[in-house]
Protein backbone atom coordinates (compact mmCIF):
# COMPACT_ATOMS: atom_id res chain seq x y z
CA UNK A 1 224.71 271.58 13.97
CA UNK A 2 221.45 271.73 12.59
CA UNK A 3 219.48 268.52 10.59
CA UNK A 4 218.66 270.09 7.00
CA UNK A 5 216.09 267.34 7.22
CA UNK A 6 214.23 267.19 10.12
CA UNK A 7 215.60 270.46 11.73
CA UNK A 8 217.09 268.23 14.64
CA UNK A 9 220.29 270.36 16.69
CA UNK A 10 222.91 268.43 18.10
CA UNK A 11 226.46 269.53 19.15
CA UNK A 12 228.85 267.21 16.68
CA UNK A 13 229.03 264.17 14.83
CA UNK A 14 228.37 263.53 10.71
CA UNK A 15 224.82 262.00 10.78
CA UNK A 16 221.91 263.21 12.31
CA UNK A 17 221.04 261.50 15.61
CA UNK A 18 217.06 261.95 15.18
CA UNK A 19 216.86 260.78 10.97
CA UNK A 20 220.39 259.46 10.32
CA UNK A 21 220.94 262.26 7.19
CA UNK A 22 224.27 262.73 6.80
CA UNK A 23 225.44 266.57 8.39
CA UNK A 24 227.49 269.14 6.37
CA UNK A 25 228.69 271.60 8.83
CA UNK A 26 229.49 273.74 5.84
CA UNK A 27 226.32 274.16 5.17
CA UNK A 28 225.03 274.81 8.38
CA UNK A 29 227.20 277.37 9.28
CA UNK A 30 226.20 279.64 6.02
CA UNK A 31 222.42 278.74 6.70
CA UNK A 32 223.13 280.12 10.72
CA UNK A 33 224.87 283.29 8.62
CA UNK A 34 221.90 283.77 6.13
CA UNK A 35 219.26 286.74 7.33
CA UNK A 36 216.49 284.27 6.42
CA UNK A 37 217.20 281.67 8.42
CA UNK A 38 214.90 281.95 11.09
CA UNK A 39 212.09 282.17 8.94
CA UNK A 40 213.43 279.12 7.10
CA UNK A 41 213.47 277.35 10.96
CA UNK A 42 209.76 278.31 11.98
CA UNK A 43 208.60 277.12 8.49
CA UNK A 44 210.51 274.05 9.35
CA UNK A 45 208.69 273.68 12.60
CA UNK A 46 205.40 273.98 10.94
CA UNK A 47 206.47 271.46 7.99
CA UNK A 48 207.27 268.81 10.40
CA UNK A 49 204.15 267.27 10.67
CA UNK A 50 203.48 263.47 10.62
CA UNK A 51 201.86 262.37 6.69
CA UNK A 52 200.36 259.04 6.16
CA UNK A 53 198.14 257.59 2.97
CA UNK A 54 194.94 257.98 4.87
CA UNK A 55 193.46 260.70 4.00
CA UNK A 56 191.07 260.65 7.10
CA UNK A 57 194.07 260.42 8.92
CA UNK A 58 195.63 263.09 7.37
CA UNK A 59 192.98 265.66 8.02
CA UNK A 60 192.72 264.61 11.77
CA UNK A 61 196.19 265.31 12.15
CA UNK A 62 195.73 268.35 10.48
CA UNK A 63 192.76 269.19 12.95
CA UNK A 64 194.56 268.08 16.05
CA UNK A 65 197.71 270.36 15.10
CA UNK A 66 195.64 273.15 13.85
CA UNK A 67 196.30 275.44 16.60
CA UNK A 68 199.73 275.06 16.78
CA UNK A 69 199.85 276.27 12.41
CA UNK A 70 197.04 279.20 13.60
CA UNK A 71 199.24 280.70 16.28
CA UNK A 72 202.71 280.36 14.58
CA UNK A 73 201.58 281.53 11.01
CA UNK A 74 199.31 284.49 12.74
CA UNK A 75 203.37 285.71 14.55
CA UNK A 76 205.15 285.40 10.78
CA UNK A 77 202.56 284.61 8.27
CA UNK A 78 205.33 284.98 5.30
CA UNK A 79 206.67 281.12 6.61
CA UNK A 80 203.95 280.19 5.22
CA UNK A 81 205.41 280.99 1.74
CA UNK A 82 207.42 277.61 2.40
CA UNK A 83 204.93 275.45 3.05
CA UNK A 84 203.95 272.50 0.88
CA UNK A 85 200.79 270.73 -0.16
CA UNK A 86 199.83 268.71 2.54
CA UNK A 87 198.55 271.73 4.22
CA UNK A 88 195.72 272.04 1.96
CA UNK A 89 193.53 271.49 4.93
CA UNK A 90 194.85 273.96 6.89
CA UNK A 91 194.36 276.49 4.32
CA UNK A 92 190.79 275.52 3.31
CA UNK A 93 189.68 275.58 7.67
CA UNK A 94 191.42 278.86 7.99
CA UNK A 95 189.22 279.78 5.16
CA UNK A 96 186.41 278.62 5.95
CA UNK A 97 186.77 279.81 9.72
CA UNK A 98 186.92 283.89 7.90
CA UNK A 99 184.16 283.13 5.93
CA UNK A 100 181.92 282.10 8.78
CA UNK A 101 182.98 284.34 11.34
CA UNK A 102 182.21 286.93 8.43
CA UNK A 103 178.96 286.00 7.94
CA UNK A 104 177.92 285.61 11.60
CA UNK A 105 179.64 289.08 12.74
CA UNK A 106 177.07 290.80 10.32
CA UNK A 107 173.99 288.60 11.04
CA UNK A 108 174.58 289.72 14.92
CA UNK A 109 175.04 293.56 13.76
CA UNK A 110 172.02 293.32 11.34
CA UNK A 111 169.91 291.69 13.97
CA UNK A 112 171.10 293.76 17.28
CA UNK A 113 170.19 296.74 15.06
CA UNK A 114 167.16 295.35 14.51
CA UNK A 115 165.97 294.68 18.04
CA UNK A 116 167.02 298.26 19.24
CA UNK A 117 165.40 299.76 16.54
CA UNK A 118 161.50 297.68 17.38
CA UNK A 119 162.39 298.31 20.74
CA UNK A 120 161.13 301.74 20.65
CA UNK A 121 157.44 299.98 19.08
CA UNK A 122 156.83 297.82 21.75
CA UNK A 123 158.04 294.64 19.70
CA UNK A 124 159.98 291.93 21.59
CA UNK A 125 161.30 288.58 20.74
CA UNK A 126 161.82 289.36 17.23
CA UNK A 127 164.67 288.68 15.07
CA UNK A 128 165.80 288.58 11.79
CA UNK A 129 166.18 285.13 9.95
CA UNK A 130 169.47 283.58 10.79
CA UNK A 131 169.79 281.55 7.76
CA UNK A 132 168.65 283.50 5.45
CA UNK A 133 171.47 286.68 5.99
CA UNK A 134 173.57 284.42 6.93
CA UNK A 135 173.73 281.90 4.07
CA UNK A 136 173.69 285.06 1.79
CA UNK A 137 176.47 287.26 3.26
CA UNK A 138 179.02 283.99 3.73
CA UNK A 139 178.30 283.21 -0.33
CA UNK A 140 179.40 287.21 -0.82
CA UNK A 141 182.62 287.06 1.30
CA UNK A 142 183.53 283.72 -0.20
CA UNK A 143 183.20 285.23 -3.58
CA UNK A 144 185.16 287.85 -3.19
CA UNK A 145 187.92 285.86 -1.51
CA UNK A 146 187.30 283.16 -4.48
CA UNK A 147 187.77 286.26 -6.82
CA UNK A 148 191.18 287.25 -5.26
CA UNK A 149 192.15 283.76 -5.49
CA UNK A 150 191.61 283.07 -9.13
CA UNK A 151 192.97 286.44 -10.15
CA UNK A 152 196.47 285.61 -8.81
CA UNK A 153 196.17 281.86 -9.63
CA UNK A 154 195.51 282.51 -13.35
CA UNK A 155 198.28 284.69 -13.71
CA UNK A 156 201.45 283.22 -11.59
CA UNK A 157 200.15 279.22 -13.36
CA UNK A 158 199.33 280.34 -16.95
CA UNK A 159 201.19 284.22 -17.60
CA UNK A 160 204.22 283.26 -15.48
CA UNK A 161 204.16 279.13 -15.87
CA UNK A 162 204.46 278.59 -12.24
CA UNK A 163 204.90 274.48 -11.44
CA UNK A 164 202.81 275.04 -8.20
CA UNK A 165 199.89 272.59 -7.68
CA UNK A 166 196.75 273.56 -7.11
CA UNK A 167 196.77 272.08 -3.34
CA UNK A 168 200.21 273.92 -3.07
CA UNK A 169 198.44 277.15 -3.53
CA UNK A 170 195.16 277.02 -1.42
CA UNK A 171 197.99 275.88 1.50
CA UNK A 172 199.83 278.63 1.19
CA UNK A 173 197.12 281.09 -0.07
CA UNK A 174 194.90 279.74 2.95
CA UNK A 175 197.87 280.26 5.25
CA UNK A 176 198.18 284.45 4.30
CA UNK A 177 194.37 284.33 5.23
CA UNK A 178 195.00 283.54 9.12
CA UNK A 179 195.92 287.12 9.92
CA UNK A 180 192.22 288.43 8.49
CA UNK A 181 190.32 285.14 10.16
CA UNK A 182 191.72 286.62 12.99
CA UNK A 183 190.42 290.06 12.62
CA UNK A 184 187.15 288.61 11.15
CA UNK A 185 186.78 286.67 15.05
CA UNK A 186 187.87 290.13 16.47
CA UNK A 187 184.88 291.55 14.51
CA UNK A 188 182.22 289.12 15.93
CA UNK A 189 182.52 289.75 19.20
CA UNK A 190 182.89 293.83 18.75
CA UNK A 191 179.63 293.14 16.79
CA UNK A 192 177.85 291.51 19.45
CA UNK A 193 178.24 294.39 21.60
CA UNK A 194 176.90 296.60 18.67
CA UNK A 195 179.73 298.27 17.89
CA UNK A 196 178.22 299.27 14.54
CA UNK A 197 181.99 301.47 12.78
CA UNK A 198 184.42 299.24 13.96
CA UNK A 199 182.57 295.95 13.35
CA UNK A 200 182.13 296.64 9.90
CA UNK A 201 185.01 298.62 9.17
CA UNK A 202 187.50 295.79 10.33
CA UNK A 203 185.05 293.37 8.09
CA UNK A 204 185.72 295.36 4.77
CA UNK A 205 189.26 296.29 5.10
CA UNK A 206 189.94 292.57 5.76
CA UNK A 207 188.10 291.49 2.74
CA UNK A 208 189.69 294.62 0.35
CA UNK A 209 193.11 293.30 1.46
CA UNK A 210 192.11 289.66 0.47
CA UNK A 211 190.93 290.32 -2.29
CA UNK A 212 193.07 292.90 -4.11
CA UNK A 213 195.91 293.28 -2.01
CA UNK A 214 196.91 289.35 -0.38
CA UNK A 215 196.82 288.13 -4.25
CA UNK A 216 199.58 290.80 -5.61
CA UNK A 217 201.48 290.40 -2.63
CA UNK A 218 201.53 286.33 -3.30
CA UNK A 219 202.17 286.68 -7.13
CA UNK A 220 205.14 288.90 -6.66
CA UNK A 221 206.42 286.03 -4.41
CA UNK A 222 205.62 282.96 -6.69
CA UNK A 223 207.03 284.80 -9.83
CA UNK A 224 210.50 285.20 -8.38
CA UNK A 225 213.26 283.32 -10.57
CA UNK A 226 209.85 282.77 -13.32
CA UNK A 227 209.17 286.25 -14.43
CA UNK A 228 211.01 289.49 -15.48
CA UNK A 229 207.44 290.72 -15.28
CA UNK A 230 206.71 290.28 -11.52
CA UNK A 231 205.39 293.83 -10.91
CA UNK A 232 202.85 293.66 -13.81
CA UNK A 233 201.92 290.22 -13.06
CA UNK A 234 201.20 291.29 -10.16
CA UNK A 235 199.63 294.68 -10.09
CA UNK A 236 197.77 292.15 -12.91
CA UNK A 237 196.26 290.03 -10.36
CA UNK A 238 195.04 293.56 -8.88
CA UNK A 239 193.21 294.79 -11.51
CA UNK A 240 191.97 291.49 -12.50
CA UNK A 241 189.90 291.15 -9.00
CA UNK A 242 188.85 294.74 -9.35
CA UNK A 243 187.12 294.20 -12.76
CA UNK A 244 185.18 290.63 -11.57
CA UNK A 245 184.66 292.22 -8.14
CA UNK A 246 182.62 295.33 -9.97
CA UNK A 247 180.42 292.94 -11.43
CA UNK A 248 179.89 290.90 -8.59
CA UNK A 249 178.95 294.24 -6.16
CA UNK A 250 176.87 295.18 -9.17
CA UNK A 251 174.97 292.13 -9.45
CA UNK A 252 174.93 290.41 -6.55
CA UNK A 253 175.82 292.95 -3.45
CA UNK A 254 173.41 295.57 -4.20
CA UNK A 255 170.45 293.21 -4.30
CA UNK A 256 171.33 291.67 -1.08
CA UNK A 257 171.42 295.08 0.50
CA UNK A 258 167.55 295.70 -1.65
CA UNK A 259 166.57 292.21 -0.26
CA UNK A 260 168.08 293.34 3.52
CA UNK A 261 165.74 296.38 3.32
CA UNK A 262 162.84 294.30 2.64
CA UNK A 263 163.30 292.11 5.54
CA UNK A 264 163.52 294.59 7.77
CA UNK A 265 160.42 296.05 6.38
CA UNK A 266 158.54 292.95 6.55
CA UNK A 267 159.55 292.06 10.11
């Protein structure tokens, strides 16, 4: 028998031995029947976390059990679906983990690139300002992962009414990311070997799928039992990123790459 509460097993009785919730064996037997029950257990195992009113406390706990969230959700990131608020900390460090390991995987590239190519003139001990590419190309893949946010957030809270809170979704939102802050670390150390293709080819299609495929994906989940509409609310979300993301490669990308060029030219 299995505690709906706490997930605690235990062979018989009509409370739970760990919480004291009363057991419906019922119940348990058609949750060990259903398909999804598994994914039901490891989202259980990653709910069970310790909350307190301290807020510093909280995100210490958070930290401390971080790795334990980062492996399970990276072996079945769709638990993650399940998850409630309190791991809006989780979500914004697995965020903020892509968008640094982003920016640093192309500063490395950009400046390995650089020093081979002075190399050849006889220039040594020169290298491209960290700050300066970094700072800029972690503000580009944040806004583009800021873009695919908004686009499905708008639509599943406003088109489709979803009763979600806003910490509900970066959790769970921030919890799809671990898969691509994974590929993003994968891509920092191919790019420190110079490994110009693969670096940034795993970069982009990790941001293209957070951006305009991650958001569809989550709106066609949160609009289940909302919307009759759950394709085109999602597809939506799609299109949505596509149109802010034009303006953002128009205004903002292309200069970066001018401003890149003019760097290299000055160093």
């Amino acid at each position: 028998m299995i505690c709906t509460n706490c997930n605690h097993e235990q062979d018989r009785g009509k409370f739970c031995e760990s919480c004291g919730t009363p057991l419906n064996s019922q119940e348990t037997v058609e949750q060990q029947a259903n398909p999804q029950h598994q994914e039901h257990q490891q989202a259980a195992s990653i709910e069970a976390q310790p909350t307190t009113a301290n807020t510093t406390q909280n995100a210490k706990e958070a930290l401390s059990k971080y790795g334990t969230y980062f492996l399970d959700t990276l072996k079945n990131p769709t638990t993650v679906l399940n998850l409630s608020e309190k791991y809006f900390v989780n979500g914004l460090i697995t965020i903020g983990i892509y968008i640094v390991t982003f920016g640093l995987a192309i500063y490395f590239l950009l400046n390995g690139l650089f020093k081979e190519a002075t190399s050849y003139w006889g220039v040594v001990d020169e290298s491209l300002p960290f700050f300066t590419i970094f700072s800029r190309v972690a503000l580009i893949a944040l806004l583009f992962v800021a873009i695919g946010f908004f686009s499905m957030f708008v639509l599943t809270k406003f088109a489709a009414k979803s009763n979600l809170s806003f910490k509900h979704y970066i959790g769970q939102y921030g919890g799809l990311v671990v898969p691509f802050a994974a590929v993003s670390v994968i891509a920092l150390i191919i790019g420190l070997f110079g490994a110009t293709f693969l670096t940034v080819g795993l970069l982009l299609i990790s941001l293209v799928f957070l951006t305009f495929i991650v958001p569809a994906l989550f709106a066609y989940d949160k609009t289940q039992g909302i919307s009759n509409q759950r394709v085109y609310i999602s597809l939506g979300s799609s299109v949505i990123a596509m149109i802010i993301s034009y303006f953002v490669i128009r205004n903002s990308v292309l200069s970066f790459i001018e401003e890149i060029e003019e760097l290299v030219r000055f160093f």
